[in-house]
N, C-alpha and C. Protein backbone atom coordinates (compact mmCIF):
# COMPACT_ATOMS: atom_id res chain seq x y z
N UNK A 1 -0.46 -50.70 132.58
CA UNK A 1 -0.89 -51.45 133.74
C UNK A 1 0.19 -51.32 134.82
N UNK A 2 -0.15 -51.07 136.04
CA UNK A 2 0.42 -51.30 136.95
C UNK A 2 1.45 -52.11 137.34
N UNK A 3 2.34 -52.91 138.18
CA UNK A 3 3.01 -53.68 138.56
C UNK A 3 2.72 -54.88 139.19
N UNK A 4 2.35 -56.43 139.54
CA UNK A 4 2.12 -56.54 140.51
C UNK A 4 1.90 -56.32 141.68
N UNK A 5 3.50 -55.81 142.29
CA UNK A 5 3.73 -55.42 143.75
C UNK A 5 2.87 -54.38 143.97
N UNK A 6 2.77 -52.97 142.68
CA UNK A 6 1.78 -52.49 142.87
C UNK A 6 0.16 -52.09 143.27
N UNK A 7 -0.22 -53.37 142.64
CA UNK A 7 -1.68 -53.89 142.41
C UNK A 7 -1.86 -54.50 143.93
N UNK A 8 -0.97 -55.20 144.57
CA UNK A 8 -1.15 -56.23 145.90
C UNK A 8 -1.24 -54.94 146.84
N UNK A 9 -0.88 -53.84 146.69
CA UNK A 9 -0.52 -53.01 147.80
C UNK A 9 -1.78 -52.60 147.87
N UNK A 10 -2.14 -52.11 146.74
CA UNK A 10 -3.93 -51.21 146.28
C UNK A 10 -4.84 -51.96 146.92
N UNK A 11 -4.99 -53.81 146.61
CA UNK A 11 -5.92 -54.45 146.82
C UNK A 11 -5.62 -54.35 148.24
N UNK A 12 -4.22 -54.79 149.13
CA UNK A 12 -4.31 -54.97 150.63
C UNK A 12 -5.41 -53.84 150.95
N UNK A 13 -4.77 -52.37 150.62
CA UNK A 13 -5.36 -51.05 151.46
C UNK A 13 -7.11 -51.24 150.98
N UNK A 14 -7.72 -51.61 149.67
CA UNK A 14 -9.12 -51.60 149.45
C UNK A 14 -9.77 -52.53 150.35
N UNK A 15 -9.18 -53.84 150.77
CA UNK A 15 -10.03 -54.93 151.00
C UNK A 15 -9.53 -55.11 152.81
N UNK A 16 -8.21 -54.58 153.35
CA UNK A 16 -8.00 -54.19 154.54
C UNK A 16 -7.10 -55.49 155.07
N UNK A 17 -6.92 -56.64 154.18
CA UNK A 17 -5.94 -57.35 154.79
C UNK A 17 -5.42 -58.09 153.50
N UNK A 18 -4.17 -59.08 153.48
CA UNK A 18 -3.70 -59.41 152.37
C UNK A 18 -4.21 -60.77 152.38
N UNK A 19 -4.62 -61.68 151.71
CA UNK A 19 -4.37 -63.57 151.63
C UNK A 19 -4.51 -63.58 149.94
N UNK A 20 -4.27 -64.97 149.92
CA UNK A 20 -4.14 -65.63 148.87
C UNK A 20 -5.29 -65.56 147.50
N UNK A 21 -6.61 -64.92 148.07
CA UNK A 21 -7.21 -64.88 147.57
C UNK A 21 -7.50 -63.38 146.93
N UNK A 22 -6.78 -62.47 147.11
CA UNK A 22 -6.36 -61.17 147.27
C UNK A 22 -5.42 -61.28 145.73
N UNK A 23 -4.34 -62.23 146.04
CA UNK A 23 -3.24 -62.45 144.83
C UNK A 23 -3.81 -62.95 143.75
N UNK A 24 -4.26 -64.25 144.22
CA UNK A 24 -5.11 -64.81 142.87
C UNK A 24 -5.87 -63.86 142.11
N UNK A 25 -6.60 -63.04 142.94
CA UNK A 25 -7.80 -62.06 142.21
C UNK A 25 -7.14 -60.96 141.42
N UNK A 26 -5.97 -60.40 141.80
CA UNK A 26 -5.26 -59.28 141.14
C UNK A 26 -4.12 -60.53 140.32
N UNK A 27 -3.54 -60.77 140.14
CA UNK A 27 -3.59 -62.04 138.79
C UNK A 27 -4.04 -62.35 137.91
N UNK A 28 -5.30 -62.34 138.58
CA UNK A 28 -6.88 -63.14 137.11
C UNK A 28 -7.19 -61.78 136.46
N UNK A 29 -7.16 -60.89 137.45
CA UNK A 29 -7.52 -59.37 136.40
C UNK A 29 -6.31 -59.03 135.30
N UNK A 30 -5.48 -59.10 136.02
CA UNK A 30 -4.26 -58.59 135.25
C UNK A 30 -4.16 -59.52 133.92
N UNK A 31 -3.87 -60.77 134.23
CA UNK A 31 -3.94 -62.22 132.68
C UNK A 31 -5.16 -61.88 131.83
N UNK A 32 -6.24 -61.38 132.46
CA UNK A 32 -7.65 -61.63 132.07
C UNK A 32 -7.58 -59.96 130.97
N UNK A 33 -7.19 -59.02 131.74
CA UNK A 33 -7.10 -57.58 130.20
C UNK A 33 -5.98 -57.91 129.62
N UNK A 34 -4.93 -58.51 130.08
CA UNK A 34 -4.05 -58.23 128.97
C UNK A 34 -4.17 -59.46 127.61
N UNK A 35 -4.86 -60.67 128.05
CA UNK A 35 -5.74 -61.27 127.06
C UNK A 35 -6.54 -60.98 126.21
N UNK A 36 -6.99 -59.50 126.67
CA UNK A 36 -8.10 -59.23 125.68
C UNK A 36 -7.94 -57.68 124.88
N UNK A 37 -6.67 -57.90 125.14
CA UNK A 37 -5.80 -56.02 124.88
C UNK A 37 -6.44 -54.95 125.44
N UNK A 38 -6.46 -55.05 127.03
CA UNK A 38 -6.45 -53.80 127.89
C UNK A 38 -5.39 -53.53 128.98
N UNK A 39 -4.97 -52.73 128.37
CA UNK A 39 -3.26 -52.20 129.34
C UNK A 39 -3.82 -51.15 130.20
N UNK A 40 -4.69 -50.27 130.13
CA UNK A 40 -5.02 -49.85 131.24
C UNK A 40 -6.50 -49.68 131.60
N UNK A 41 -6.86 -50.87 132.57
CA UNK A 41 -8.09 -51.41 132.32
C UNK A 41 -9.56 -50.09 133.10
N UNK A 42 -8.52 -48.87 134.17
CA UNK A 42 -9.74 -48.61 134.52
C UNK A 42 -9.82 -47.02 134.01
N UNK A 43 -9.44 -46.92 132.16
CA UNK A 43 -9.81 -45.78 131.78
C UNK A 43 -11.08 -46.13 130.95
N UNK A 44 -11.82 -45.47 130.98
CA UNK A 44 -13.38 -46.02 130.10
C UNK A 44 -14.37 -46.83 130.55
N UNK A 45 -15.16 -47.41 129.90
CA UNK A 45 -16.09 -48.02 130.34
C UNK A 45 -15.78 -49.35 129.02
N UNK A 46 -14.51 -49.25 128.74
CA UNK A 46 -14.20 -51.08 127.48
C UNK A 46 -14.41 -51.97 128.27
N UNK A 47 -14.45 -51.90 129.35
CA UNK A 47 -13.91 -53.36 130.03
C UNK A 47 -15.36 -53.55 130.94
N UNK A 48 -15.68 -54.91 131.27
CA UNK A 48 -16.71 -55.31 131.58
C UNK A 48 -16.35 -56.82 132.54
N UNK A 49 -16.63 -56.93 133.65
CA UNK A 49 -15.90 -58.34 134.22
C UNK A 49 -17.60 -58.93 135.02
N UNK A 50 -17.45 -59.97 134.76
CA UNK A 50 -18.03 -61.14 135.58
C UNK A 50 -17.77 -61.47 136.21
N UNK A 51 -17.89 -61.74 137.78
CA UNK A 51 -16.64 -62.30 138.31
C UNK A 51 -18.22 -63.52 139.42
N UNK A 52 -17.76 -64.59 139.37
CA UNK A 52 -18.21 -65.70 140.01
C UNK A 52 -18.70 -66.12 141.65
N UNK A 53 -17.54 -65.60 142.41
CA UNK A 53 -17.50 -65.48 143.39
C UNK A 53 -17.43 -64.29 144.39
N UNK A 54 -17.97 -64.13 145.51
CA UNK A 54 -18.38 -63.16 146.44
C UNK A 54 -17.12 -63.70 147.68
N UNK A 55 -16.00 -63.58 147.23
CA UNK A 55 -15.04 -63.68 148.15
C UNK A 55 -13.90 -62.81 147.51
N UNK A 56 -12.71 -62.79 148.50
CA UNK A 56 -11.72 -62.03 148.77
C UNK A 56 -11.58 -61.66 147.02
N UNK A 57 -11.43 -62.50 145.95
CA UNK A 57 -10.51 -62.36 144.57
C UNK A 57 -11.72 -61.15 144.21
N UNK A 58 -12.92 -61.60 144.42
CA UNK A 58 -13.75 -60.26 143.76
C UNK A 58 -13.23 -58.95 144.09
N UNK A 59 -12.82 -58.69 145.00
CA UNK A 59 -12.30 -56.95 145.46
C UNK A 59 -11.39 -56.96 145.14
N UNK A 60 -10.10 -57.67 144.79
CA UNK A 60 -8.78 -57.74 144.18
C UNK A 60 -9.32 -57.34 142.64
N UNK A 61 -10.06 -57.88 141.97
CA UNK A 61 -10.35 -58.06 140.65
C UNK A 61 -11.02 -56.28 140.63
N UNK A 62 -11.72 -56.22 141.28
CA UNK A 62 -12.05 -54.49 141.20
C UNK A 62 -11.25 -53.88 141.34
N UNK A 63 -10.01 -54.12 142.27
CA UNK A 63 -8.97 -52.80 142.51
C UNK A 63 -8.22 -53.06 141.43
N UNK A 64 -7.64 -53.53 140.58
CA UNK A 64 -7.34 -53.83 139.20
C UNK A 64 -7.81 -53.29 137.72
N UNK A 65 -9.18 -53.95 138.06
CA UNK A 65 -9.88 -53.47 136.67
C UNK A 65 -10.63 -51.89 136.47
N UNK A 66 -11.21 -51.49 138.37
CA UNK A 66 -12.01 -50.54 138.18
C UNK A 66 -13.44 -51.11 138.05
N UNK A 67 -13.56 -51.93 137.61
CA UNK A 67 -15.18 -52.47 137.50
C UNK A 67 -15.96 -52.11 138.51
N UNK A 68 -17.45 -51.42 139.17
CA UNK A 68 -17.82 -51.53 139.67
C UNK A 68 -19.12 -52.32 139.57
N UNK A 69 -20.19 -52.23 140.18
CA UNK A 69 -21.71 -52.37 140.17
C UNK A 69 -22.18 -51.55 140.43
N UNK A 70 -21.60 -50.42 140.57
CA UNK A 70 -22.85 -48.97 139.99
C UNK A 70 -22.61 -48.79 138.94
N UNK A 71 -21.06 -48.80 138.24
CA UNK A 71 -21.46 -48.22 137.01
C UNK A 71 -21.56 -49.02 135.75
N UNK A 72 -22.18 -50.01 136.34
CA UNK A 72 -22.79 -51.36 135.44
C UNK A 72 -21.54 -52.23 134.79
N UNK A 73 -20.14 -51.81 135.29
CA UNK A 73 -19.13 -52.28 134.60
C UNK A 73 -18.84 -53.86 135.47
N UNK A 74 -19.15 -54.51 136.12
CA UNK A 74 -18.84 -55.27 137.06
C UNK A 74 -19.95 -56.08 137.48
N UNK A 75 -20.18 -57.77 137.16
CA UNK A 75 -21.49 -58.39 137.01
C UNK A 75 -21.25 -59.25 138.01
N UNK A 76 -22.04 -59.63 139.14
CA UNK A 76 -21.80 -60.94 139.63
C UNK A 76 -22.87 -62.07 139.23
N UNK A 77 -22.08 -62.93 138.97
CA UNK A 77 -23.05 -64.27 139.10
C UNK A 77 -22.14 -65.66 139.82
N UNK A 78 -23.26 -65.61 140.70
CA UNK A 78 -23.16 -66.33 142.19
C UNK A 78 -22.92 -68.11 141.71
N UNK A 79 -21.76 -68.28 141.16
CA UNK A 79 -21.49 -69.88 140.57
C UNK A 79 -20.56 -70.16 141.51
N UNK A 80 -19.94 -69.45 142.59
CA UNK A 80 -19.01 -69.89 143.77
C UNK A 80 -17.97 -70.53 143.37
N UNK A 81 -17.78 -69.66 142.25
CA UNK A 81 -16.30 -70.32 141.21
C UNK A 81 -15.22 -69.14 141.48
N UNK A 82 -13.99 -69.83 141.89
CA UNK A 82 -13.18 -68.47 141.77
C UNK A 82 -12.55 -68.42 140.12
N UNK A 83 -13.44 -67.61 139.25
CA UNK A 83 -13.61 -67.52 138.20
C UNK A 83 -13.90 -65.70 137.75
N UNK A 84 -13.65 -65.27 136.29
CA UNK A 84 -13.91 -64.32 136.40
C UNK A 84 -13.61 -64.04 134.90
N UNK A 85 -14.84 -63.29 134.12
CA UNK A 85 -15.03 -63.36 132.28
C UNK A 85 -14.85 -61.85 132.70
N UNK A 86 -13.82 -61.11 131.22
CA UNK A 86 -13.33 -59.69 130.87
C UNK A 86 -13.61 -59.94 129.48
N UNK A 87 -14.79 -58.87 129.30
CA UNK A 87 -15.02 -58.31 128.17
C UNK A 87 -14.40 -57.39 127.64
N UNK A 88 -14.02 -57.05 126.76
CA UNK A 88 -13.25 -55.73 126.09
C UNK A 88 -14.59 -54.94 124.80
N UNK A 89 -15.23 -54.34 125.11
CA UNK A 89 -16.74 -53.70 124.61
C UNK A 89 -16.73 -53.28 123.36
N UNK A 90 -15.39 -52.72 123.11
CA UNK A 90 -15.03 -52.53 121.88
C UNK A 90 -14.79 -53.24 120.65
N UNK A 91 -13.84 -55.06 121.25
CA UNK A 91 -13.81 -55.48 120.23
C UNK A 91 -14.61 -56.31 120.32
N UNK A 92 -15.40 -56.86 121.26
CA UNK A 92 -16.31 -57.97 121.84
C UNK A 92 -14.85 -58.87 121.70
N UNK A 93 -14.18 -59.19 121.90
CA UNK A 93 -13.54 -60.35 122.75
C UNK A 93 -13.38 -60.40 123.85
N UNK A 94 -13.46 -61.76 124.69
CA UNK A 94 -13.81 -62.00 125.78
C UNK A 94 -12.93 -62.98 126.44
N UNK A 95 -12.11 -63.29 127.56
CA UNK A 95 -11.78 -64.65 127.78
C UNK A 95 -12.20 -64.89 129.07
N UNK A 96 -12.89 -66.24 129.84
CA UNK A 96 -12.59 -66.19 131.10
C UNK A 96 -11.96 -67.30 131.92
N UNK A 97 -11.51 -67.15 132.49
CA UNK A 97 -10.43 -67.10 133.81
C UNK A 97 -10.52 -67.48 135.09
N UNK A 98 -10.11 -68.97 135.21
CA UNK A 98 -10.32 -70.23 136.69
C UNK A 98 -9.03 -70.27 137.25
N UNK A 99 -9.09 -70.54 138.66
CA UNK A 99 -8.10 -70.91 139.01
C UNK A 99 -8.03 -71.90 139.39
N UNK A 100 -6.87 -72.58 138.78
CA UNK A 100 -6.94 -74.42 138.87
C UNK A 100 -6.65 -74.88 140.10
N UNK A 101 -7.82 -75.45 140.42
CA UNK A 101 -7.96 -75.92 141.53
C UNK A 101 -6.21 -77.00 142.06
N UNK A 102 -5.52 -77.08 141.22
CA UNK A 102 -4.39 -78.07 141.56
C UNK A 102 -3.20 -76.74 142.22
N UNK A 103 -3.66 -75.60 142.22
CA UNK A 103 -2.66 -74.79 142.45
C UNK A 103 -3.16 -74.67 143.89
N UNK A 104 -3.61 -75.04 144.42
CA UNK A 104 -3.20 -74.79 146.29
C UNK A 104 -2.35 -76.25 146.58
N UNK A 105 -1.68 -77.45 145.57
CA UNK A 105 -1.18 -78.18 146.38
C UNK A 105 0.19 -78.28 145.54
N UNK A 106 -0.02 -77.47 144.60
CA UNK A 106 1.54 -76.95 143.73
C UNK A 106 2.36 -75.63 144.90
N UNK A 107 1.36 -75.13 145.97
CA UNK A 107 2.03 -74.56 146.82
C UNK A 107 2.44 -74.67 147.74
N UNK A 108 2.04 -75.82 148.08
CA UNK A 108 2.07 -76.71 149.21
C UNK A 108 3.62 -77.71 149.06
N UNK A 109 3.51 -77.88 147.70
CA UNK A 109 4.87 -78.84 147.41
C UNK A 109 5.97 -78.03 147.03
N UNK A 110 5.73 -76.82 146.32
CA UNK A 110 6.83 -75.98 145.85
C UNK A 110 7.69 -74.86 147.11
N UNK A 111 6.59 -74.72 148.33
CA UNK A 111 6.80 -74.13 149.04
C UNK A 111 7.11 -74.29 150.59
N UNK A 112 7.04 -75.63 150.47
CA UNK A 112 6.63 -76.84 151.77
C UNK A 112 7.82 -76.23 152.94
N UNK A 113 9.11 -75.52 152.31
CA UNK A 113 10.00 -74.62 153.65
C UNK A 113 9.06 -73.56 154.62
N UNK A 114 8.06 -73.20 153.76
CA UNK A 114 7.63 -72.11 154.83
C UNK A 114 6.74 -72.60 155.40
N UNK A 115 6.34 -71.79 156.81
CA UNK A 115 5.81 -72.65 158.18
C UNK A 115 4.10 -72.33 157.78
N UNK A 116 3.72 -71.72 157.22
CA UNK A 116 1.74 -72.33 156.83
C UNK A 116 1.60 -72.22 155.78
N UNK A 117 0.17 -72.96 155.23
CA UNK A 117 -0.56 -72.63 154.00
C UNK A 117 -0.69 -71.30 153.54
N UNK A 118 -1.04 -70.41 154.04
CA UNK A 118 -1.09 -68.82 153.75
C UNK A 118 0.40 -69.07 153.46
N UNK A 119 1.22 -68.96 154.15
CA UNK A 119 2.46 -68.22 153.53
C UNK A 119 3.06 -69.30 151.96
N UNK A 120 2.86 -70.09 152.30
CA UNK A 120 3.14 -71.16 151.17
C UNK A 120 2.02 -70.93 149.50
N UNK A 121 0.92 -70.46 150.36
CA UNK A 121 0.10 -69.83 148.94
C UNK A 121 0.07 -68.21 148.32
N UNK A 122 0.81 -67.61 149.21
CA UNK A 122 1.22 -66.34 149.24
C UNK A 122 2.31 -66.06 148.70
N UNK A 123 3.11 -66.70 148.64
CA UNK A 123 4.35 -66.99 147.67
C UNK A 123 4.23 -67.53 146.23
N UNK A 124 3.33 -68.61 146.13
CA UNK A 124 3.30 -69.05 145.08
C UNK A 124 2.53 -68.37 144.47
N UNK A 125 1.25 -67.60 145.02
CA UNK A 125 0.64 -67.59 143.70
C UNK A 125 1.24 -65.78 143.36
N UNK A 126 2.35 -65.22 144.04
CA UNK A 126 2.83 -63.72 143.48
C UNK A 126 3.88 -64.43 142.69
N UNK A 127 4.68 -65.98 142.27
CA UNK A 127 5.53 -66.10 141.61
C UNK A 127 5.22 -67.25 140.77
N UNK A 128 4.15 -68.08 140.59
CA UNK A 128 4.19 -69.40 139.24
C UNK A 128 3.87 -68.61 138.56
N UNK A 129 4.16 -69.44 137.40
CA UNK A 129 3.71 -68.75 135.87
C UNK A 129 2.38 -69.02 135.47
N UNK A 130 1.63 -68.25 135.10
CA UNK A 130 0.00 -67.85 134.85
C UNK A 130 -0.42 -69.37 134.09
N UNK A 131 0.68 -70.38 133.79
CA UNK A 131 0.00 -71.56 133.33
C UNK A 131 -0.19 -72.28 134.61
N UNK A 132 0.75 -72.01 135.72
CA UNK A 132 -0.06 -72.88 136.85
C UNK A 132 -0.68 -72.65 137.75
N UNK A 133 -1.37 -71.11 137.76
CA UNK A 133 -2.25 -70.80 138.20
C UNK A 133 -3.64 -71.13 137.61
N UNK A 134 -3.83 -70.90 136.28
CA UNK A 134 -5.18 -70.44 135.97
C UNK A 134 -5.24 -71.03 134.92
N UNK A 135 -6.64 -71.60 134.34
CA UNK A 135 -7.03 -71.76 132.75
C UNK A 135 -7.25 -70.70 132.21
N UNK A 136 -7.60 -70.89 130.64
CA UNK A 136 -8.37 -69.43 130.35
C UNK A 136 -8.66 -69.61 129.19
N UNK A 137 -9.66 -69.29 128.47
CA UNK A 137 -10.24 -70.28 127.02
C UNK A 137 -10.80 -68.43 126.52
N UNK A 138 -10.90 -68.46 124.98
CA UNK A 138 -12.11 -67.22 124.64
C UNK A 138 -13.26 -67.73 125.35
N UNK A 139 -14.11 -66.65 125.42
CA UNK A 139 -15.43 -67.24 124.88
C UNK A 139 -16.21 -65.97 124.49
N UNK A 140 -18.21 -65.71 124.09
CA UNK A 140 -18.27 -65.12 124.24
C UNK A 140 -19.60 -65.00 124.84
N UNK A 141 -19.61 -63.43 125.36
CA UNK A 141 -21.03 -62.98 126.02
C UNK A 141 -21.72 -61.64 125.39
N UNK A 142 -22.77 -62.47 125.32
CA UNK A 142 -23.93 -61.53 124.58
C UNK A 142 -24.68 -60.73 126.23
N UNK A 143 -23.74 -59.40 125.46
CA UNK A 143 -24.50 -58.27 126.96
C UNK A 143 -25.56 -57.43 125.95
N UNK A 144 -27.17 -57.62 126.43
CA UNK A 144 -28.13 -57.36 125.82
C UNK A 144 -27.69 -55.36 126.40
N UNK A 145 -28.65 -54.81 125.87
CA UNK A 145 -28.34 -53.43 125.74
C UNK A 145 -28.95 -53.11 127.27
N UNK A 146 -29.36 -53.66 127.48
CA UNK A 146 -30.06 -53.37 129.22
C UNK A 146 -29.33 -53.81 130.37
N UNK A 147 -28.10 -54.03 129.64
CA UNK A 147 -27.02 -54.44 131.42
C UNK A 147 -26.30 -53.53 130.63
N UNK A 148 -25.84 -52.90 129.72
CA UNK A 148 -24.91 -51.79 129.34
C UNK A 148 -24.84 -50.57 130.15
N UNK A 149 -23.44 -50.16 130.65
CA UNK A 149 -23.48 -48.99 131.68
C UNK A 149 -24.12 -48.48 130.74
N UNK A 150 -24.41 -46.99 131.59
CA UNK A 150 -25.13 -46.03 131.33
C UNK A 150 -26.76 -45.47 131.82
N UNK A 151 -27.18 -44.88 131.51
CA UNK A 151 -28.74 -44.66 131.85
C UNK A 151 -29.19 -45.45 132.36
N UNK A 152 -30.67 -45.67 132.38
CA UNK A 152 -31.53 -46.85 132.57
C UNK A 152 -32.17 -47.04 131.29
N UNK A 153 -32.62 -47.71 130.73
CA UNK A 153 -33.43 -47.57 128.95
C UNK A 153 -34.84 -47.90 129.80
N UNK A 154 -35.04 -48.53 130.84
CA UNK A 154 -36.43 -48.50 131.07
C UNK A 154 -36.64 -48.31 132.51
N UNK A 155 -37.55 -47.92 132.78
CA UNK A 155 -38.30 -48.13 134.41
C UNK A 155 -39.96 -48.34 134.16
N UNK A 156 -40.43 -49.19 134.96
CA UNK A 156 -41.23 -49.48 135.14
C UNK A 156 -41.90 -49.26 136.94
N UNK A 157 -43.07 -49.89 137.33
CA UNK A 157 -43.66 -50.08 138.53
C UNK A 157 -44.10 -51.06 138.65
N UNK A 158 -43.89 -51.88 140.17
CA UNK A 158 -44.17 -52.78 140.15
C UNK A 158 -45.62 -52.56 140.68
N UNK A 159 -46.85 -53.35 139.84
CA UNK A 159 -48.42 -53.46 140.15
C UNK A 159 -48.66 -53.60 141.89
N UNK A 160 -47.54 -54.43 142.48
CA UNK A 160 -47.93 -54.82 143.52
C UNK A 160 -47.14 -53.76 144.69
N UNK A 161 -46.57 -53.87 144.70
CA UNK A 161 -45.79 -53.13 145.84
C UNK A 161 -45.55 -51.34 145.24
N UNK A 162 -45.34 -51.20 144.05
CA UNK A 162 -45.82 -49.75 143.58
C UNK A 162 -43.90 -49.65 143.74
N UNK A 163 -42.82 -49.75 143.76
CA UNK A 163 -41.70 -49.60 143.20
C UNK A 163 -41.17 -49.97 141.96
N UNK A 164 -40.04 -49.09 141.67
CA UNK A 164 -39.58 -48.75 140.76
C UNK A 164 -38.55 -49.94 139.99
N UNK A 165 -38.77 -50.28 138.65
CA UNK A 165 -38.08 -50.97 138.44
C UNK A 165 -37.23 -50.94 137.19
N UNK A 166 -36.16 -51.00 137.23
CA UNK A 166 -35.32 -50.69 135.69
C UNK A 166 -34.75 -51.47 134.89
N UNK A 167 -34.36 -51.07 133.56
CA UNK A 167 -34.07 -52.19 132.71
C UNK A 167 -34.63 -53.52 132.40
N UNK A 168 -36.07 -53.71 132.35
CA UNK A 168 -36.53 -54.94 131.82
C UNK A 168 -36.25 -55.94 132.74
N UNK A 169 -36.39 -55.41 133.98
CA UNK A 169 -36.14 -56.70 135.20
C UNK A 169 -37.27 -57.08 135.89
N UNK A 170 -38.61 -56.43 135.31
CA UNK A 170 -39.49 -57.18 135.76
C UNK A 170 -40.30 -58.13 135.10
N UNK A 171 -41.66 -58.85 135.69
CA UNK A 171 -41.68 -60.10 135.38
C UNK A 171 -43.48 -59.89 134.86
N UNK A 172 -43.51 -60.14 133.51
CA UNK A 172 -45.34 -60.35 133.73
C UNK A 172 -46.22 -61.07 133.99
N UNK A 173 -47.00 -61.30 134.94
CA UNK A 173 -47.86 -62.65 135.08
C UNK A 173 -49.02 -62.06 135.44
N UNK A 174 -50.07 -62.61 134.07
CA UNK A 174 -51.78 -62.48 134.68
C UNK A 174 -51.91 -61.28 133.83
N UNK A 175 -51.02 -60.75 133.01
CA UNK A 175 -51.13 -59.39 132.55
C UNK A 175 -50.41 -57.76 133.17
N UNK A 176 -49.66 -58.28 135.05
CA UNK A 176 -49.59 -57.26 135.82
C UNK A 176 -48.02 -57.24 135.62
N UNK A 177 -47.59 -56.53 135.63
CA UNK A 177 -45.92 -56.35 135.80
C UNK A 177 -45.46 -56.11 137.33
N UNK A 178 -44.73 -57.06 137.55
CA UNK A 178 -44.60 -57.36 138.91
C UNK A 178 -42.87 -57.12 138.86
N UNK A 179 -42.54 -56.37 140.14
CA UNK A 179 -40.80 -56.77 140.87
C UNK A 179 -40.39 -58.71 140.43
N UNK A 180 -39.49 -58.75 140.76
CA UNK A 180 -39.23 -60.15 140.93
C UNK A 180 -39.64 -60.94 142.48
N UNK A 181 -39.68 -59.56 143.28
CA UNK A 181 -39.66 -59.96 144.53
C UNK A 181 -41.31 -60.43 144.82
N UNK A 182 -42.01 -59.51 144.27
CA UNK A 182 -43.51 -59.86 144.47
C UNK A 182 -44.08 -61.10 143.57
N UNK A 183 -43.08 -60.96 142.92
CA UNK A 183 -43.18 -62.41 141.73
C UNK A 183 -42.72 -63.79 142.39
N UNK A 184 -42.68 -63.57 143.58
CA UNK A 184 -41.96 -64.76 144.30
C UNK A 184 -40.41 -65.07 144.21
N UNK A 185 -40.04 -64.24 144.06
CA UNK A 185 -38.14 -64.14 144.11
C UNK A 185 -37.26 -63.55 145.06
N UNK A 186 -38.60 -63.17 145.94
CA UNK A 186 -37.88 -62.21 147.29
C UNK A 186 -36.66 -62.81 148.01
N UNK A 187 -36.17 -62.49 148.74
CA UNK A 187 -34.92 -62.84 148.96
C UNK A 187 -34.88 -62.48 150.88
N UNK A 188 -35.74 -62.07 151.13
CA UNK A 188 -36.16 -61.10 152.51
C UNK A 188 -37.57 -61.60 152.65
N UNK A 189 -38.02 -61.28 154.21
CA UNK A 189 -39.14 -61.70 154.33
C UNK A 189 -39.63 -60.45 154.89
N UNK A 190 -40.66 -59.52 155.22
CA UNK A 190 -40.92 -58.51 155.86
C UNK A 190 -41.07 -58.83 157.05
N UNK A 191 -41.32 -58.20 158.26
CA UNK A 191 -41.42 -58.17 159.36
C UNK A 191 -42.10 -56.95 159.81
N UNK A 192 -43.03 -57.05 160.73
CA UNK A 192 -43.66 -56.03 161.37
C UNK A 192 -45.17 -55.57 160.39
């Protein structure tokens, strides 16, 4: 694995600016494989991350692990937790990984000489020790064979709109195999 200082430099240049949420995220990756015995997390397809939130730590946590969402290695689910579960595929152990919410005012008090919050959380979280940053418990996750990189194991069509759909992500009702979107899950409205 990389270095810290290393990892902060990668994530600045991937994500185009540095904050706190940048550190935390290359942190939680780094605690989060070496918890689950991966020293170098982006050879293979062992490693598998969840990551919670759609902010800055998610792209830190990719420039780290390698995880993407094309190559099915990299899952989001939208719990707006800065949180983030590392699978290791091989042995199925798993741990995941919060950041305690008490650590933006452990930086605030430990760091209270420097003149803002950014710089006061920018310091702390490249130097406390990973107990006062973050929790981190086992646990585990059952990844059914249809979120597993690789191929697709299925495609289907959706009855209604006539697109393509893969891996057992669509929905049956009435007998018709429908998108999710035509199933009432759209997310978009059409226009025109």
């Amino acid at each position: 694995m990389k270095t810290l200082a290393e990892y902060l430099t990668e994530a600045e240049r991937n994500h185009g600016h540095m904050c706190p949420g940048q550190v935390l995220g290359v942190r939680m990756a780094m605690l989060g494989c070496r918890l689950i015995g991966i020293e170098e997390p982006k050879v293979g397809k062992r490693l598998i991350v969840y990551v919670e939130i759609d902010r800055c730590a998610a792209d830190a946590i990719n420039t780290v692990t390698g995880c993407r969402l094309g190559k099915r290695t990299l899952k989001f689910r939208d719990f707006g937790k800065l949180a983030a579960t590392f699978l290791n595929t091989e042995t199925n152990e798993a741990v995941r990984v919060v950041a305690r919410e008490s650590s933006r005012e452990l930086a605030k008090e430990r760091f209270a000489h420097l003149p803002t919050k950014k710089a006061q959380q920018l310091e702390a979280y490249q130097t406390l020790p990973d107990e006062d940053l973050f929790l981190w418990q086992p646990v585990r996750v059952n990844l059914p064979d249809a979120d597993k990189p690789g191929h697709p194991l299925s495609r289907v069509a959706c009855a209604e709109c006539g697109e393509g759909i893969n891996d057992q992500r669509e929905i049956t009702r009435d007998g018709r195999t429908l998108c999710r979107a035509c199933a009432g899950e759209r997310y978009y409205e059409p226009v025109g």
